[in-house]
Each structure stands twice: as C-alpha cells, then as structure tokens.
C-alpha atoms as a PDB file:
ATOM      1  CA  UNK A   1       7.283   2.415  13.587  1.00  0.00           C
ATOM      2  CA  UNK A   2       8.837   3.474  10.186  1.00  0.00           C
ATOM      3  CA  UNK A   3       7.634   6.660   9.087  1.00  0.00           C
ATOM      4  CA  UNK A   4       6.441   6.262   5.362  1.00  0.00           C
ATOM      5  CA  UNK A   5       8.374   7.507   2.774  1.00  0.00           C
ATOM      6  CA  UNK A   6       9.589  10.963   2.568  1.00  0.00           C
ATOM      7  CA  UNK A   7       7.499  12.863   0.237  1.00  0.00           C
ATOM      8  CA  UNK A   8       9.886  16.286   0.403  1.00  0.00           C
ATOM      9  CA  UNK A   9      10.848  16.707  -3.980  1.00  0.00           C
ATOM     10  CA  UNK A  10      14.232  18.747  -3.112  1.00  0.00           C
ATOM     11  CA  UNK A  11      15.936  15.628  -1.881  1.00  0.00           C
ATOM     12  CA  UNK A  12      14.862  12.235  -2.858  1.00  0.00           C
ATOM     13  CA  UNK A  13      16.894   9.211  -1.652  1.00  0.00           C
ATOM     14  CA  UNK A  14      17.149   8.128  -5.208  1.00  0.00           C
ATOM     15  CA  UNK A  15      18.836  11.501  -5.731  1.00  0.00           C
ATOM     16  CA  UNK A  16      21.131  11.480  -2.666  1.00  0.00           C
ATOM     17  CA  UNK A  17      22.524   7.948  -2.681  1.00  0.00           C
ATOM     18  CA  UNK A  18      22.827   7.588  -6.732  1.00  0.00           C
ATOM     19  CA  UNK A  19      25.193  10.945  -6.653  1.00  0.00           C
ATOM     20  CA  UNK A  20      27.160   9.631  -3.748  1.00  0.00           C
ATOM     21  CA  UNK A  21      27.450   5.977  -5.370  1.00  0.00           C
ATOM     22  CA  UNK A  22      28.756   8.223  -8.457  1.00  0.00           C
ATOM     23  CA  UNK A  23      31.065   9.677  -6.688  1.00  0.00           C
ATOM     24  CA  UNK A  24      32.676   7.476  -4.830  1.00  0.00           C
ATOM     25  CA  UNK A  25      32.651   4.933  -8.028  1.00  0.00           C
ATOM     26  CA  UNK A  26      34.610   7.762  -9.880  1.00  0.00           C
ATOM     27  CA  UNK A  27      37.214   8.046  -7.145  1.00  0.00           C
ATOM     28  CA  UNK A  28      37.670   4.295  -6.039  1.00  0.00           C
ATOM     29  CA  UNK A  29      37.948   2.871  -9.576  1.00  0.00           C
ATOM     30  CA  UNK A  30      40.944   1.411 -10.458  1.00  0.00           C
ATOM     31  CA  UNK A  31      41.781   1.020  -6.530  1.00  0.00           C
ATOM     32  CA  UNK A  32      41.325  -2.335  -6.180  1.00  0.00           C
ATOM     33  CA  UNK A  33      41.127  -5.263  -8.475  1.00  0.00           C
ATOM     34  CA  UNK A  34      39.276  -7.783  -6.135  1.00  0.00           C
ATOM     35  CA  UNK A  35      35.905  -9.461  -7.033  1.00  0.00           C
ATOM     36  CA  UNK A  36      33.227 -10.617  -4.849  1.00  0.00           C
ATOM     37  CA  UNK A  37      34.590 -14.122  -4.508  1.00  0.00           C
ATOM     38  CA  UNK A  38      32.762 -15.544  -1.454  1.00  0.00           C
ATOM     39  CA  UNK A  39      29.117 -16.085  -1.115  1.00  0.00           C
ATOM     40  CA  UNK A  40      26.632 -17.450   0.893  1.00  0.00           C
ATOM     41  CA  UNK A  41      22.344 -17.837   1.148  1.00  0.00           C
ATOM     42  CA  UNK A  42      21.092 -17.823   4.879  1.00  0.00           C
ATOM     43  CA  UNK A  43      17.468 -17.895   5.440  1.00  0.00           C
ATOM     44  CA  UNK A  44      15.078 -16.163   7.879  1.00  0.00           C
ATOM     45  CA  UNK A  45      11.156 -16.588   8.945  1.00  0.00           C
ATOM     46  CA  UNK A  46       9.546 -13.788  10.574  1.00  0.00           C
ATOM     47  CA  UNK A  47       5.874 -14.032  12.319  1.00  0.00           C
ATOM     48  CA  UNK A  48       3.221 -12.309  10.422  1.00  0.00           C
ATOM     49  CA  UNK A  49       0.482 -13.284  12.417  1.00  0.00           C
ATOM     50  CA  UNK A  50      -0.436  -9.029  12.888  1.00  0.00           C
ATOM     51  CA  UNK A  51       1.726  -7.973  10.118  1.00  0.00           C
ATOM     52  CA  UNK A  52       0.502  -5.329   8.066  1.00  0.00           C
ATOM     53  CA  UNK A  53       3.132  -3.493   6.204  1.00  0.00           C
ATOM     54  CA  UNK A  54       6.533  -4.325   4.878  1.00  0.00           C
ATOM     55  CA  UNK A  55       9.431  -2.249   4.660  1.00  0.00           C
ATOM     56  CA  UNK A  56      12.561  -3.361   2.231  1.00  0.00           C
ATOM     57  CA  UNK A  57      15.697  -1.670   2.033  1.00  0.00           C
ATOM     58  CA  UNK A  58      19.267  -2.968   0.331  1.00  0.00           C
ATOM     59  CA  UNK A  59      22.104  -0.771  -1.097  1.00  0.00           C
ATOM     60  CA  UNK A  60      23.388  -3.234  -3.399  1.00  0.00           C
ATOM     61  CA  UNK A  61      21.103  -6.274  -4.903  1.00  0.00           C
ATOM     62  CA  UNK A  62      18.168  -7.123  -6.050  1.00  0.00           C
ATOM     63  CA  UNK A  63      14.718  -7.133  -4.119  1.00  0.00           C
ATOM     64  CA  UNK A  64      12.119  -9.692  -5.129  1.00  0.00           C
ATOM     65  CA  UNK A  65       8.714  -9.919  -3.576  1.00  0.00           C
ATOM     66  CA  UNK A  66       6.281 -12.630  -3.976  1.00  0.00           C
ATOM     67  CA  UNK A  67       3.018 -13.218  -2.537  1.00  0.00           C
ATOM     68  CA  UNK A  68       0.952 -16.826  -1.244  1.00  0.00           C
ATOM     69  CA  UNK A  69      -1.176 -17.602   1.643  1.00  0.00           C
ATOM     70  CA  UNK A  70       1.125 -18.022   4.360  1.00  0.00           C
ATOM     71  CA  UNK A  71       1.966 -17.003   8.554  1.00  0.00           C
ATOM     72  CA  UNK A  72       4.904 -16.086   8.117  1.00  0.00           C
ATOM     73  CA  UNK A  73       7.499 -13.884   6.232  1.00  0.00           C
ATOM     74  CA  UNK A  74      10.271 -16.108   4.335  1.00  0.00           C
ATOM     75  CA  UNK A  75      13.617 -14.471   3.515  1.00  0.00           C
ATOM     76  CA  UNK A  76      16.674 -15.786   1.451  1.00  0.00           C
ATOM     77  CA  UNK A  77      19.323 -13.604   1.452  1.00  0.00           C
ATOM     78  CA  UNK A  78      22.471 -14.396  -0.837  1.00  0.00           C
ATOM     79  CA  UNK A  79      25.469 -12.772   0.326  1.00  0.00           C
ATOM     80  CA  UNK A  80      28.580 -11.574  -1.601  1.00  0.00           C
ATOM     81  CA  UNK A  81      31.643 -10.476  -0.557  1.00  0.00           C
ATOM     82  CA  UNK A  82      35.460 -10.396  -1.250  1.00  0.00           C
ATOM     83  CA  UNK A  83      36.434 -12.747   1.312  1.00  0.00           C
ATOM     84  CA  UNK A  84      35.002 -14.611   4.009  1.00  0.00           C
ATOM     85  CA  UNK A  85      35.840 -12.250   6.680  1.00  0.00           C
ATOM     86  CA  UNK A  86      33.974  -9.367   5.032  1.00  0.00           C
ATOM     87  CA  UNK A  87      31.163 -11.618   4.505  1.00  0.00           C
ATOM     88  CA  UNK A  88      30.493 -11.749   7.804  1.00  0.00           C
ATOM     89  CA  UNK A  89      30.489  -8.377   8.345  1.00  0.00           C
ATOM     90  CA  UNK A  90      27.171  -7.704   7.319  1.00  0.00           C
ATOM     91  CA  UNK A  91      23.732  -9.131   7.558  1.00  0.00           C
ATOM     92  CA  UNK A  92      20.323  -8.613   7.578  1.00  0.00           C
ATOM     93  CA  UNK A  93      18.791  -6.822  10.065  1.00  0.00           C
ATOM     94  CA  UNK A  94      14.990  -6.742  11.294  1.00  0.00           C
ATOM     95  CA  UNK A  95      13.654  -3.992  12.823  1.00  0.00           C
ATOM     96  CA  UNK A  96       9.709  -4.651  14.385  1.00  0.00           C
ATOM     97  CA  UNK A  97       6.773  -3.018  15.460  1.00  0.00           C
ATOM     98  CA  UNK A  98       3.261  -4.900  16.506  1.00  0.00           C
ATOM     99  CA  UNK A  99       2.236  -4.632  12.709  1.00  0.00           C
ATOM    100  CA  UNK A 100       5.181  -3.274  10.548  1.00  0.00           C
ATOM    101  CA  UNK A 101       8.447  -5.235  10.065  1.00  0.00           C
ATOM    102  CA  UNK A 102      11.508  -3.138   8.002  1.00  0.00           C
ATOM    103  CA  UNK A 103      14.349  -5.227   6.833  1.00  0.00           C
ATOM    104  CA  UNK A 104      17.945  -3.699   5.544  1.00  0.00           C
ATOM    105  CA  UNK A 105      21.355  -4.404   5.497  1.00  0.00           C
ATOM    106  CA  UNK A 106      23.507  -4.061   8.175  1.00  0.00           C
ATOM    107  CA  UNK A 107      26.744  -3.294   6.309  1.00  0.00           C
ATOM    108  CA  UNK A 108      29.266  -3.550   9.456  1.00  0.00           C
ATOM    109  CA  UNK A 109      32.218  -1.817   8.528  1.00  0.00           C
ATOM    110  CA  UNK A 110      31.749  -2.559   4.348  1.00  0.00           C
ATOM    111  CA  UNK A 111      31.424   1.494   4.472  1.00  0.00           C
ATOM    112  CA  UNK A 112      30.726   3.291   1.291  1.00  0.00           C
ATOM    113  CA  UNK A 113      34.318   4.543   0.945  1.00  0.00           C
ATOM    114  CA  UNK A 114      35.844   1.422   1.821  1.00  0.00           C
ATOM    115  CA  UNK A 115      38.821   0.453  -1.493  1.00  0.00           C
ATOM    116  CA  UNK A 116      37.288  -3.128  -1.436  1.00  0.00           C
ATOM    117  CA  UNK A 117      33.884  -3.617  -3.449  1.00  0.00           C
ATOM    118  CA  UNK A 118      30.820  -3.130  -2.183  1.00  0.00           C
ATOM    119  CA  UNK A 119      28.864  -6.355  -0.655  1.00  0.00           C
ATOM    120  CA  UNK A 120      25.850  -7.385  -2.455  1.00  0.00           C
ATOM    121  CA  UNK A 121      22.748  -9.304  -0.876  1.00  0.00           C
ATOM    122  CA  UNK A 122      19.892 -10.256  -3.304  1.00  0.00           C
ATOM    123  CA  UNK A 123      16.891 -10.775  -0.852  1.00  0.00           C
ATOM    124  CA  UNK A 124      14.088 -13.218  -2.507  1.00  0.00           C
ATOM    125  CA  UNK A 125      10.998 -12.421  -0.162  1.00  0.00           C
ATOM    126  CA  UNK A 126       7.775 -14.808   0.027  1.00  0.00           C
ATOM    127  CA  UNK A 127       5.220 -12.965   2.113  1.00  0.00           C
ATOM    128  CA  UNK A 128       1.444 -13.436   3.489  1.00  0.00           C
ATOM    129  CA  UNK A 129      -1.745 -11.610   1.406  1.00  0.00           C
ATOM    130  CA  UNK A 130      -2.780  -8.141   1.898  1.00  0.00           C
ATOM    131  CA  UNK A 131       0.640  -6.939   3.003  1.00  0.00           C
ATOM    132  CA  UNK A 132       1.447  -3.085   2.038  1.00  0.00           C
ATOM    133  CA  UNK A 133       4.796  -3.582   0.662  1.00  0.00           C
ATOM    134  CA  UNK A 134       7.614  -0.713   0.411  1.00  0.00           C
ATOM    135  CA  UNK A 135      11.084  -1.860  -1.672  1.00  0.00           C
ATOM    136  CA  UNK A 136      14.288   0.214  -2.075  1.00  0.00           C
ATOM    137  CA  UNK A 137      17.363  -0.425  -3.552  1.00  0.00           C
ATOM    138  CA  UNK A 138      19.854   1.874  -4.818  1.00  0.00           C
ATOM    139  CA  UNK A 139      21.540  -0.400  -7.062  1.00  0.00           C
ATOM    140  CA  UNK A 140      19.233  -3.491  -7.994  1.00  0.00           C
ATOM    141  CA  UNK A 141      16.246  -5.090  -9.663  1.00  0.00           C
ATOM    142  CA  UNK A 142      12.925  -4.587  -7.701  1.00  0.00           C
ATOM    143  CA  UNK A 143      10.406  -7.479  -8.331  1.00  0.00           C
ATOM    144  CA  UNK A 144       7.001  -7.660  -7.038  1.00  0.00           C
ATOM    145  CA  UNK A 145       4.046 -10.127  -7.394  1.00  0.00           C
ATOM    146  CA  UNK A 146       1.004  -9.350  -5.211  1.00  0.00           C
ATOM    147  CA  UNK A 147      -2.766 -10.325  -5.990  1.00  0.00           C
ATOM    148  CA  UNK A 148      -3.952  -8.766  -2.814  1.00  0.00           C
ATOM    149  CA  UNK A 149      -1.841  -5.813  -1.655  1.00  0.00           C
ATOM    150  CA  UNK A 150      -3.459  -2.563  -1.170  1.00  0.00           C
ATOM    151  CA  UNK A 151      -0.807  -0.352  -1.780  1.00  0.00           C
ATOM    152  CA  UNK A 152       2.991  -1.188  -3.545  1.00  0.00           C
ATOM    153  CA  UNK A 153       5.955   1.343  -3.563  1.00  0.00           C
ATOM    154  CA  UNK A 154       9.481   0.838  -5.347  1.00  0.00           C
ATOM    155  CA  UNK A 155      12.468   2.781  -5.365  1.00  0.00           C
ATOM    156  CA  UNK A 156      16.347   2.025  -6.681  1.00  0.00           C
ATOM    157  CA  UNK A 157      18.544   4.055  -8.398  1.00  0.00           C
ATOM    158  CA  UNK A 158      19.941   1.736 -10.695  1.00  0.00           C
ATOM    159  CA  UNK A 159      18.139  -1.079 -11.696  1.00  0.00           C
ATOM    160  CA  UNK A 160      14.610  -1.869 -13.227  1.00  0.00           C
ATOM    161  CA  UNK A 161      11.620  -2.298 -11.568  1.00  0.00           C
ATOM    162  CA  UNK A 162       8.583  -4.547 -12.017  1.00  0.00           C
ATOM    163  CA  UNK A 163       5.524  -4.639 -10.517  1.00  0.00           C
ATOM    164  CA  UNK A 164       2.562  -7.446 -11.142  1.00  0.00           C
ATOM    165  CA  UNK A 165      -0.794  -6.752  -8.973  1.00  0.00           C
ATOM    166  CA  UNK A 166      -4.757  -7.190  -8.673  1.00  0.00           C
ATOM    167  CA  UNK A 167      -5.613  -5.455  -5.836  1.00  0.00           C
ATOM    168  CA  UNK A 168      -3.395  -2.124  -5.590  1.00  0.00           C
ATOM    169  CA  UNK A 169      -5.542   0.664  -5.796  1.00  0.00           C
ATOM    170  CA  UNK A 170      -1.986   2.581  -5.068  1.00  0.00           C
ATOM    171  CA  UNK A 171       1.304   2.075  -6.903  1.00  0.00           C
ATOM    172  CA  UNK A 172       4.370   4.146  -7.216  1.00  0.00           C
ATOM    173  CA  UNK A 173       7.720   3.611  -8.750  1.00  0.00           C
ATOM    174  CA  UNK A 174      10.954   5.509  -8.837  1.00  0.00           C
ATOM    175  CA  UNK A 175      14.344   5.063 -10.580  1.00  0.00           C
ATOM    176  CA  UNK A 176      17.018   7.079 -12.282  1.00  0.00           C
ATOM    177  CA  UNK A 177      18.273   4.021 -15.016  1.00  0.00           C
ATOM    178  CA  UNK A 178      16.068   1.657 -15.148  1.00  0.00           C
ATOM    179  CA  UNK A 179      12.499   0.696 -16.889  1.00  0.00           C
ATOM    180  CA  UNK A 180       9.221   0.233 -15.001  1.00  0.00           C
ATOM    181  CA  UNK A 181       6.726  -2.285 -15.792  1.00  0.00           C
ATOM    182  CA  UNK A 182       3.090  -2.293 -14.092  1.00  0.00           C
ATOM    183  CA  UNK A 183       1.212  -5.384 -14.966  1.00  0.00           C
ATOM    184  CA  UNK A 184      -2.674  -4.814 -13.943  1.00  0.00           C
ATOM    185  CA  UNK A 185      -5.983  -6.683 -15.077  1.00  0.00           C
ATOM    186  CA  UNK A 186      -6.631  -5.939 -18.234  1.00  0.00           C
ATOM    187  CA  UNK A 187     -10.408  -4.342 -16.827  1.00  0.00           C
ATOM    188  CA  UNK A 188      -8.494  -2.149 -14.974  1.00  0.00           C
ATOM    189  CA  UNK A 189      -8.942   1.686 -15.399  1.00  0.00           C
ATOM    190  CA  UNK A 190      -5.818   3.528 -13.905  1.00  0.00           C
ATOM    191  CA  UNK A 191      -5.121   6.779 -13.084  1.00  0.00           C
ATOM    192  CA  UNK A 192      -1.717   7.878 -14.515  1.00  0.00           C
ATOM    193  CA  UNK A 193       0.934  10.111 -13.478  1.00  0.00           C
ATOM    194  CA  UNK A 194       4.414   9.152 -15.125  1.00  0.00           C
ATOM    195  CA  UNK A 195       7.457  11.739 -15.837  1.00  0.00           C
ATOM    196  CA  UNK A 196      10.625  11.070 -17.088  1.00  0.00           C
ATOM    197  CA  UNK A 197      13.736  12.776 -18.524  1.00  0.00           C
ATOM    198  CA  UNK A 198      14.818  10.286 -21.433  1.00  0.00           C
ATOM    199  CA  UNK A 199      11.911   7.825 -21.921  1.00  0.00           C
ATOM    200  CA  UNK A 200       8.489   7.000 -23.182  1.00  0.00           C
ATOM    201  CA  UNK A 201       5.080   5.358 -21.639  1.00  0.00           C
ATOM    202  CA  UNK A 202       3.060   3.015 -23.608  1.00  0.00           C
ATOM    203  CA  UNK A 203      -0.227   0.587 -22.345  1.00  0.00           C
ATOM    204  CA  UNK A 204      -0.707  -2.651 -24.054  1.00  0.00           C
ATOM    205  CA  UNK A 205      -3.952  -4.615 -23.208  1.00  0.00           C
ATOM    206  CA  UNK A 206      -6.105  -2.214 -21.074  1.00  0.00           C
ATOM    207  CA  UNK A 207     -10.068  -2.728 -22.062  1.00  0.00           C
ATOM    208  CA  UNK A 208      -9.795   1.209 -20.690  1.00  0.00           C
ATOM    209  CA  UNK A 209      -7.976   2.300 -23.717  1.00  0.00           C
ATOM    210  CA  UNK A 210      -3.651   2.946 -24.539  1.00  0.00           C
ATOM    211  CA  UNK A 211      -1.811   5.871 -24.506  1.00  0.00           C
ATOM    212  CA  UNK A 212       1.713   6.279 -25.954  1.00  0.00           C
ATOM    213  CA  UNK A 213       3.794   9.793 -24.822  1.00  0.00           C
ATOM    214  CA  UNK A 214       7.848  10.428 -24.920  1.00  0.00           C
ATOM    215  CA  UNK A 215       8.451  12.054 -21.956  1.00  0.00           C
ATOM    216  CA  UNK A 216       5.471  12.112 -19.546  1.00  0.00           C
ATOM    217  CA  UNK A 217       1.751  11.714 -18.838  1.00  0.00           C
ATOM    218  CA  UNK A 218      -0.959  12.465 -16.822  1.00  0.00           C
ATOM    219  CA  UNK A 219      -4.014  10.354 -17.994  1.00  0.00           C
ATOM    220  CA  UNK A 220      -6.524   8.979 -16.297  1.00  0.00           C
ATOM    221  CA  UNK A 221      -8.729   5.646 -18.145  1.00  0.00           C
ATOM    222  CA  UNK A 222     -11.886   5.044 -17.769  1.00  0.00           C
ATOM    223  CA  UNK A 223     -13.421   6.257 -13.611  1.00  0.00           C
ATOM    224  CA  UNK A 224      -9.845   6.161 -12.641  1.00  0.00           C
ATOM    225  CA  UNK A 225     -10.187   3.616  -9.655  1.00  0.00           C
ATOM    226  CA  UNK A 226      -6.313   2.891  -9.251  1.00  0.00           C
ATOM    227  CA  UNK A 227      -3.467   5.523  -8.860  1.00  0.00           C
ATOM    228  CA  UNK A 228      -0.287   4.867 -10.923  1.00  0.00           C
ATOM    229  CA  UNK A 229       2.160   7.136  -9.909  1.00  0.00           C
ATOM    230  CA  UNK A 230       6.079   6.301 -12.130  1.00  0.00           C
ATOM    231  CA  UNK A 231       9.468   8.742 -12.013  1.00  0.00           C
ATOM    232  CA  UNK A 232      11.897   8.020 -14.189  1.00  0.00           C
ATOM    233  CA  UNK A 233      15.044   9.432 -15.455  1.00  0.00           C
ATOM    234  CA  UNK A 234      16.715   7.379 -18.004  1.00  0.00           C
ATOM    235  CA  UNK A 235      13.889   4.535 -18.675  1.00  0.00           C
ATOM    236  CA  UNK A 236      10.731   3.121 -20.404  1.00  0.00           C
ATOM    237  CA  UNK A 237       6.803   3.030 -18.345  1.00  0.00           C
ATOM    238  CA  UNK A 238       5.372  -0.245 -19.837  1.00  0.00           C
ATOM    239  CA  UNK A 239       1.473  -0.941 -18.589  1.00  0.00           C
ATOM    240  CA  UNK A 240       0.380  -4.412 -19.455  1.00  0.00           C
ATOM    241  CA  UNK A 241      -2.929  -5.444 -18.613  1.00  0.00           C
ATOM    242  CA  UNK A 242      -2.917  -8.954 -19.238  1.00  0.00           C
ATOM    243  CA  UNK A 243      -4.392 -10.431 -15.644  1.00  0.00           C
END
C-alpha cells in the first residue's frame, strides 16, 4: 500500500519538483517551438467495491474530483502531446491494494529533460462516498467536491486548489502559486492553521465567526471540530461557508 504523505518539512515534493520544473524550464526555453498538437480522452472504471482511499498523482494537468453514490471509480483522462507517437507514450497507470487504489502518469520516455514539451493529462475523477482522497499535481488545478469524505489532501506546485466538503473533519492544502479555497457548512467551526509567504486568509459566511490576517493564522472557531491545515507561498486562503 501507499505510504501516506511524507510529513518530513526539509523536503517537500512541492519544493523538490517546482525547483526542478524551474530549472529545466530556464534551460529548455527557446529549444523547441512545438505545441501540444495531438490529443486524446480515454476512459477507465476501476472496482470500488472495498475501496477506501484514493491516491492522485499527475505532473502536468489538472486533477478534478467529484463525488456520487456509485461502485465504481470513473476516470477521463485527456491526453496532450506533440505528436501522435509521443502520445502514446504515456498513460495512466493504476497501482492497487485490497482497499487503496493510486493513479499517476506513466510518462514513458516524455522525461523531464526531454527538448519537446511536456505531456499534459487533465484527469476528471467521479468516485463512490466516504472515499479518503489524496491529489497532487505539480503543475495544475486541483478540484474537489466531497459531501462524505473523512479526510481530503491537495498538493501542486503551480496551480490553484479548491476544495468543497461536509464531512472532512481533516483537510490540508499545499501550493507554491496558487490560491486555496475551502468551502465548508456555514455551521461549521474549524480549526485553522494557514501560512504563507505573499498572501492573506479571509472567512466569509461561518456562523463561527471571520478572521482576516496577511500572512498567516492559527485560529481555531467555535469547539474546533474540523482541522484546516493550508501552505501557501504566493496565494490567497478563502473559507466560504455557504453549504
């Protein structure tokens, strides 16, 4: 099984990849002048019937995550590439456990030096109730909708994230240029922990009370029953509670 996320602060994978996806921007630009000209959407079902957690994890596209009663896990994945040939070089690969299934991108030979442009696969996700659901991206949109999760992690380096739940009593989100949006019941009474470098935090809606700050927070409303736990470096922390 998947171990859960690496908690160690020296070297975060948001850290790690969104230096190395500097660095090889900086030296490959200007190398090539092809676009991603071919594309494609294949579609996979996975059996959720003991299912419990769900693992995400693209390097370049969006992740969006949507809940309904359901057996199964639905996945459309929309491919880009600069030709044919290299579009077939990667896919999406499954790995599975009784009750965890973790779903990347198998890149092929698309390497992250390669002078050609990076593949891209948006994944749109529709998944069973009461999943625990784990996203990453390092450059993409994270999008999750959940009424019955218990727990919800999301991590890119570049893009924004947004996260709509009931449930959660657990929810942590990470990115270095990007803004984070929780949406929560408006009776909900978080506990807090945001920090960021360039940003601010605001809550609209909560019956617990708002709290506006312009670089980090840690705040709990009313007994605290949910833990809100938001990194960012360049980016907004937007609470709604509007559910």
């Amino acid at each position: 099984m998947r171990e859960d996320r690496d908690s160690t602060p020296l070297l975060s994978r948001r850290k790690l990849l969104g230096g190395c996806a500097a660095a090889s921007t900086v030296g490959l630009a200007g190398c090539s002048s092809r676009s991603l000209a071919a594309e494609t959407t294949v579609t996979h079902e996975y059996d959720a019937s003991e299912l419990a957690t769900l693992n995400v994890d693209v390097l370049n596209g969006t992740v969006d995550i949507t809940e309904e009663q359901r057996a199964t896990v639905h996945a459309e994945a929309t491919k880009q590439a600069v030709d044919e040939a290299a579009l077939d070089q990667f896919s999406l690969h499954d790995d599975r456990t009784s009750d965890d299934l973790s779903l990347s991108v198998d890149s092929g030979d698309n390497g992250l030096l390669s002078l050609e442009p990076a593949p891209r696969m948006d994944l749109v996700l529709t998944v069973p109730t009461g999943l625990q659901l784990d996203a990453e991206s390092t450059n993409g949109t994270i999008t999750v909708d959940t009424g019955s999760a218990d727990r919800v992690t999301a991590e890119t380096v570049n893009g924004d994230i947004d996260i709509s739940v009931v449930a959660a009593s657990d929810v942590q989100a990470d990115t270095t240029n990007g803004d984070v949006s929780i949406t929560l019941p408006s009776t909900a009474e978080p506990s807090i922990s945001y920090e960021t470098t360039n940003g601010r935090v605001e809550t609209i809606g909560l019956d617990a009370g708002s709290i506006e700050a312009d670089a980090g927070v840690d705040r709990t409303l009313g007994n605290g029953t949910r833990q809100l736990t938001v990194t960012t470096t360049n980016g907004n922390f937007t609470i709604r509670g509007d559910r």
